[in-house]
N, C-alpha and C. Protein backbone atom coordinates (compact mmCIF):
# COMPACT_ATOMS: atom_id res chain seq x y z
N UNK A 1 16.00 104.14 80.86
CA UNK A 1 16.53 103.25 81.89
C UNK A 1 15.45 102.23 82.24
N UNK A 2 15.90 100.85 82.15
CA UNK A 2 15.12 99.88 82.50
C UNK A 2 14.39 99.75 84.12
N UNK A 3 12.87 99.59 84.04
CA UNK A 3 12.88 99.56 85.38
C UNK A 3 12.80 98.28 86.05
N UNK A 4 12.92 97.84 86.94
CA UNK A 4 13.30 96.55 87.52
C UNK A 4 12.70 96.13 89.52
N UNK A 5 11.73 95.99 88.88
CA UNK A 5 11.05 95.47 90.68
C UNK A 5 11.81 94.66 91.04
N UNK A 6 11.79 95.04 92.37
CA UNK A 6 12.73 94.01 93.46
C UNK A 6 11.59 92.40 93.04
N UNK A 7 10.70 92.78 93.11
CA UNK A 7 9.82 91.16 93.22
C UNK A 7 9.96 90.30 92.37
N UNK A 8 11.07 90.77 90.93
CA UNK A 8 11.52 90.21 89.96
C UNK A 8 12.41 88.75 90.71
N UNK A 9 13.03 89.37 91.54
CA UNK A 9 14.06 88.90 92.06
C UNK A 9 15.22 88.28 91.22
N UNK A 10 16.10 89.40 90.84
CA UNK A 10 17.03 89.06 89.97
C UNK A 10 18.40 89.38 90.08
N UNK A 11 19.25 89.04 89.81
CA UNK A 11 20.48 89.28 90.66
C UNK A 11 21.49 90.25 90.20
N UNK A 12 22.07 91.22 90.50
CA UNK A 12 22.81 92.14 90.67
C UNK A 12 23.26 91.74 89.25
N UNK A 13 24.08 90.81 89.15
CA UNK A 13 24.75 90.52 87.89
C UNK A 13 23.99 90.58 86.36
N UNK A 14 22.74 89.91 86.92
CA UNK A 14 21.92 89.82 85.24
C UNK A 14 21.13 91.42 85.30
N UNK A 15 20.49 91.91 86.53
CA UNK A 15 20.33 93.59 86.27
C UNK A 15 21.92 94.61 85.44
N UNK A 16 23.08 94.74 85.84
CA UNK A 16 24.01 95.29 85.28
C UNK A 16 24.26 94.88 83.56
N UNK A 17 23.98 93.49 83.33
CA UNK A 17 24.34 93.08 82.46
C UNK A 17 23.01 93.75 81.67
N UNK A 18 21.79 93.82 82.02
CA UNK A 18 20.58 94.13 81.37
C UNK A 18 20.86 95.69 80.86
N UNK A 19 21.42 96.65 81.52
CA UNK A 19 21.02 97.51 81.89
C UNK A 19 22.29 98.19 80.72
N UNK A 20 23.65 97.23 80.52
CA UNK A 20 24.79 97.27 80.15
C UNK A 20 26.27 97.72 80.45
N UNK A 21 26.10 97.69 81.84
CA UNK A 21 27.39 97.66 82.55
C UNK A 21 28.09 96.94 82.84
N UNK A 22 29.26 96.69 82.92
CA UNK A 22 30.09 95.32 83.41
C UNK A 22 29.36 95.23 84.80
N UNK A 23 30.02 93.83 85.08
CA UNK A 23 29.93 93.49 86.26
C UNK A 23 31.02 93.84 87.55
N UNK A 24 30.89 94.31 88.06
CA UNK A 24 31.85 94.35 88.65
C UNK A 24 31.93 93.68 90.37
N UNK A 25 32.96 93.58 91.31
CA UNK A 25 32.80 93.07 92.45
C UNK A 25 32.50 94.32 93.32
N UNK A 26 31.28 94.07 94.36
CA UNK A 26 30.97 95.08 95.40
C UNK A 26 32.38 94.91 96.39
N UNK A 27 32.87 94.38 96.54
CA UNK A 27 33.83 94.22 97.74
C UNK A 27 34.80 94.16 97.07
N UNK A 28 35.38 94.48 95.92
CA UNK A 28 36.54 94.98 95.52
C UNK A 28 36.66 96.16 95.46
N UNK A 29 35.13 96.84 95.15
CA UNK A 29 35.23 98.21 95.29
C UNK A 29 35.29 99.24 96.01
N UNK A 30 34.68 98.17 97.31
CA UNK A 30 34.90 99.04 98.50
C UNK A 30 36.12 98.88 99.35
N UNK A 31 36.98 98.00 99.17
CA UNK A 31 38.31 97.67 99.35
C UNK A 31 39.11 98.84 98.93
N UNK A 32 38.50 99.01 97.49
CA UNK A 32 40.13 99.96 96.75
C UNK A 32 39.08 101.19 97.34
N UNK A 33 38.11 101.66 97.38
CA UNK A 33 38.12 102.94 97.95
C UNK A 33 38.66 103.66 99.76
N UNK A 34 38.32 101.94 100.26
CA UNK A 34 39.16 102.53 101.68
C UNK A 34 40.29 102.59 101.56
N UNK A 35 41.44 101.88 100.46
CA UNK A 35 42.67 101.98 100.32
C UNK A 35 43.07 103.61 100.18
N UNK A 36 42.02 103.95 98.80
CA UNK A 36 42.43 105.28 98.69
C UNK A 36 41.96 106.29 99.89
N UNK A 37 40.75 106.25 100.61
CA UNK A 37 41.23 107.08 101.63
C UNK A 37 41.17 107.47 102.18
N UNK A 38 42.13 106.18 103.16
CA UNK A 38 43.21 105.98 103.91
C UNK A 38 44.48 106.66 103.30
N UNK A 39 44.72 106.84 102.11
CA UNK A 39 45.72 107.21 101.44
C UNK A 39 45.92 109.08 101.87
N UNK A 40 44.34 109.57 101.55
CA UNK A 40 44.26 110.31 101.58
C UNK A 40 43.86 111.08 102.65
N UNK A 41 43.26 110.68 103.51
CA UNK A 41 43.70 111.11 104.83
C UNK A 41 44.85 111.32 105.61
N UNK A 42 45.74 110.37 105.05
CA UNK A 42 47.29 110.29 106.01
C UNK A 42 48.39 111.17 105.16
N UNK A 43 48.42 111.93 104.11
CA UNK A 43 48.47 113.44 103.35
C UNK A 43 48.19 113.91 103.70
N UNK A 44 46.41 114.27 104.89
CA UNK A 44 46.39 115.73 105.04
C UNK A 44 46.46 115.67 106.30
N UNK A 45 46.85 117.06 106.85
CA UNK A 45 45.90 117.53 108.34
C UNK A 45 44.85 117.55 108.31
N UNK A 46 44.49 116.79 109.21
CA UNK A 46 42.77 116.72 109.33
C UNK A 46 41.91 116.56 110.56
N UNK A 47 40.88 116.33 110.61
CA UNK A 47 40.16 116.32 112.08
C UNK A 47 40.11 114.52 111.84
N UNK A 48 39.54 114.17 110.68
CA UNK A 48 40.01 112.38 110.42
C UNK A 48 41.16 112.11 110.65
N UNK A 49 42.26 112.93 110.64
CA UNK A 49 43.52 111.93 110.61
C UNK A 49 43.55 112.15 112.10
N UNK A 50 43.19 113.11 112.92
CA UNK A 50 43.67 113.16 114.31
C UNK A 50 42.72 111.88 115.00
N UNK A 51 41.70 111.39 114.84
CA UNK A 51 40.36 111.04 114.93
C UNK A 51 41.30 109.27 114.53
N UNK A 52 41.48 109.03 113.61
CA UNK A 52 42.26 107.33 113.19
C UNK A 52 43.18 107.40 114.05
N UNK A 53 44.07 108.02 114.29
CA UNK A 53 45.55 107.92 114.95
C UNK A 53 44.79 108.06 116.43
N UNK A 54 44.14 108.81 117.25
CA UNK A 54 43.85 108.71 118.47
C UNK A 54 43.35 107.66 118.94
N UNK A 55 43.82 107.49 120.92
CA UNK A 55 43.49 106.19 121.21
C UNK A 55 42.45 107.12 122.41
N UNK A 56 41.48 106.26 122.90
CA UNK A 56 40.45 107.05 123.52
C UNK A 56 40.84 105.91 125.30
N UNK A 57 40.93 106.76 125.79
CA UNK A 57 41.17 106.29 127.04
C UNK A 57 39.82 105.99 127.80
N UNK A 58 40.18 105.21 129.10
CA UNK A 58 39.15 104.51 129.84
C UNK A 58 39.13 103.11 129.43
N UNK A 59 38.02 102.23 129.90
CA UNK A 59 37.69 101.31 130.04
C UNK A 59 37.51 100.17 129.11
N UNK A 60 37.90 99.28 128.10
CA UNK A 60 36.99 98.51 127.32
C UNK A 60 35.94 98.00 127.55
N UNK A 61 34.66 97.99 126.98
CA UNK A 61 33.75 96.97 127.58
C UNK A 61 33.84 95.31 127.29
N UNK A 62 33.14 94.74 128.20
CA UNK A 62 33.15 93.25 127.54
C UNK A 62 33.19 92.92 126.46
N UNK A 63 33.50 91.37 126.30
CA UNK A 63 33.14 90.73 125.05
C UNK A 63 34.58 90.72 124.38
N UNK A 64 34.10 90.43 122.98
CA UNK A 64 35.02 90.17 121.92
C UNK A 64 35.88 91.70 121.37
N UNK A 65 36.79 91.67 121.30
CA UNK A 65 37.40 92.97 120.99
C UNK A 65 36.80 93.81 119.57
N UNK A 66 37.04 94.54 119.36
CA UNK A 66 36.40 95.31 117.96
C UNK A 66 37.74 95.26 117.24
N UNK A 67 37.21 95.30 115.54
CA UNK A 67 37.91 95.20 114.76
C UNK A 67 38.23 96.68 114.51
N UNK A 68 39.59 96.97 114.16
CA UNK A 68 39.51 98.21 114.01
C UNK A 68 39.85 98.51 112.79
N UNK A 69 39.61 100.10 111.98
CA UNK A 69 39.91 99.90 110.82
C UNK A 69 41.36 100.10 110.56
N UNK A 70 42.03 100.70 111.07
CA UNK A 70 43.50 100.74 110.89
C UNK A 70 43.88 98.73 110.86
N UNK A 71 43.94 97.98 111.59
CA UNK A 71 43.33 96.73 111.43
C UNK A 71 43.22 96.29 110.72
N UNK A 72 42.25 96.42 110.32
CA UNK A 72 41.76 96.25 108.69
C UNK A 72 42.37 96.40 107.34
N UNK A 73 43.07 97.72 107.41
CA UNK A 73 43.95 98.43 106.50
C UNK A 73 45.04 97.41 106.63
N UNK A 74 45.84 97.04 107.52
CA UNK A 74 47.00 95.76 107.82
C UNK A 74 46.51 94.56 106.94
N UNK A 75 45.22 93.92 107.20
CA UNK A 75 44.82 92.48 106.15
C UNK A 75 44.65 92.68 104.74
N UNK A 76 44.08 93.87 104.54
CA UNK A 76 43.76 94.39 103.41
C UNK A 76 45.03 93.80 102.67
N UNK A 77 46.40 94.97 103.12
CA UNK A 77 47.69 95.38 102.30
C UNK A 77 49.01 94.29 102.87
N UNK A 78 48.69 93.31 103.83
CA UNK A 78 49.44 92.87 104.31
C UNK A 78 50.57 93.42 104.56
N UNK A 79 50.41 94.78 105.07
CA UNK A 79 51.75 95.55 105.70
C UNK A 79 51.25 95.47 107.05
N UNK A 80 52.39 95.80 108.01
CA UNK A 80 52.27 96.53 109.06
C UNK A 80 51.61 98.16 108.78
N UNK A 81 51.00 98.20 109.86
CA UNK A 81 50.16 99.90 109.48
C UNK A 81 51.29 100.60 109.62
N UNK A 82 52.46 101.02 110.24
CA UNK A 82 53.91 101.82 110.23
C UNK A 82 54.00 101.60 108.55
N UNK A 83 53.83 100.79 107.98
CA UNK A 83 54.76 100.87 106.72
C UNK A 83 53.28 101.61 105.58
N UNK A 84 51.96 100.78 106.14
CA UNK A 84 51.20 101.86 105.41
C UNK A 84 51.64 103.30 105.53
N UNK A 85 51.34 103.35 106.57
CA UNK A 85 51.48 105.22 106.51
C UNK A 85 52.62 105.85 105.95
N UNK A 86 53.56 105.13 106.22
CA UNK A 86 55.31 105.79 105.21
C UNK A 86 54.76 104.86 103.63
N UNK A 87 54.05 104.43 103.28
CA UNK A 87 53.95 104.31 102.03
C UNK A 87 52.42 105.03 101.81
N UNK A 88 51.79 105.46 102.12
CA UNK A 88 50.65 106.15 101.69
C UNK A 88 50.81 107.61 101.74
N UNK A 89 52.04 108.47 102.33
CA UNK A 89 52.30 109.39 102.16
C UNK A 89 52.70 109.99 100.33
N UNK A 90 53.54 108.64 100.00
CA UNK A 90 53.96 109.03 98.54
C UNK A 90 52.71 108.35 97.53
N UNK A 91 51.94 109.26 97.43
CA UNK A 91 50.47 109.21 96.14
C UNK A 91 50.69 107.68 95.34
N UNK A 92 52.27 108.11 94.74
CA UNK A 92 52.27 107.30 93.51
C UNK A 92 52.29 105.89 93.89
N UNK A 93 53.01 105.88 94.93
CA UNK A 93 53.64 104.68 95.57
C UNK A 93 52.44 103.86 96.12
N UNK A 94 51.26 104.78 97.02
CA UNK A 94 50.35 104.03 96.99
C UNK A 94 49.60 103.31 96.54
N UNK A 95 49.11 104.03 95.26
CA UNK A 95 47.96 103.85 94.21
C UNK A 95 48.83 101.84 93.73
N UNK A 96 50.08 101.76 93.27
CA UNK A 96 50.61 100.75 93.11
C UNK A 96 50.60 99.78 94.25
N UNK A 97 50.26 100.26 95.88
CA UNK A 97 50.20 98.85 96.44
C UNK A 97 48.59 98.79 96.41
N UNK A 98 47.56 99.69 96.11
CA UNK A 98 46.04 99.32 96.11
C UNK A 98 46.00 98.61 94.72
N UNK A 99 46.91 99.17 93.66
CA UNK A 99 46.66 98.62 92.79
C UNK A 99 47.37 96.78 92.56
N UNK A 100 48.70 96.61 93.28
CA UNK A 100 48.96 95.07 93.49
C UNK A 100 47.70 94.59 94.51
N UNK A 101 47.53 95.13 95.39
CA UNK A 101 46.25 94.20 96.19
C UNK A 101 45.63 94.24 95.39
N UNK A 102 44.53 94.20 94.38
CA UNK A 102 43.92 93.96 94.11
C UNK A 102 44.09 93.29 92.64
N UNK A 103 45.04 92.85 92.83
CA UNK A 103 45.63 92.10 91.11
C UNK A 103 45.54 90.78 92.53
N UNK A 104 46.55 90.89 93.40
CA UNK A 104 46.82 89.87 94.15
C UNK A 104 45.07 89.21 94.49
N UNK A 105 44.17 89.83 95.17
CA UNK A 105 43.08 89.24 95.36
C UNK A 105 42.28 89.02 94.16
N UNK A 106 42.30 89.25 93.20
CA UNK A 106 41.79 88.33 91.74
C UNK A 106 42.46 87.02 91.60
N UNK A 107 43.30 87.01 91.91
CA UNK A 107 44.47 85.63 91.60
C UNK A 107 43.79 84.30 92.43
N UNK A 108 43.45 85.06 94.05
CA UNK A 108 43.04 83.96 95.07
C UNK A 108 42.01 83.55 94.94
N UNK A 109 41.38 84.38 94.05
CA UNK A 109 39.76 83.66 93.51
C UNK A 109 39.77 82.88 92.22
């Protein structure tokens, strides 16, 4: 394995390519892994699924609101989160809308 000082300063792309891996996108990848799970949390009983679905009472603090990840999961898939969760229950059904998002966000680039 090639070794590679940061002081090289060389970029993600020409290290992978050196090294002989595709290139791939960091933020596509972490996209399709929260897709999956999210997928997979909302299948099981869990202390996570009680933990996403709960709303924590009291106060907001100031400022700008927080993004939340359920939130998130909505821009991602352009569903309503109701329709995530009745579509992330069926495995197969999911994997096909992580897998159109991310055909769809190759296209916009």
């Amino acid at each position: 394995m090639a070794r590679i000082s940061w002081k090289e300063k060389k970029k993600n792309k020409d290290v992978l390519e050196e090294i002989g891996l595709k290139h791939t996108e960091p933020l596509k990848t972490i996209t399709t892994r929260q897709l999956a799970y999210y997928g997979h949390i909302r299948r099981h009983q869990s202390l996570q699924k009680s933990i996403m679905e709960g709303k924590i009472n009291g106060k907001r603090q100031r400022g700008r609101k927080r993004k939340s990840w359920l939130g998130n999961m909505e821009e991602t898939t352009t569903r309503r989160i109701n329709e995530c969760c009745e579509v992330a229950l069926n495995r197969e059904e999911w994997r096909r809308t992580i897998a159109s998002n991310l055909w769809q966000e190759t296209e916009q680039r």
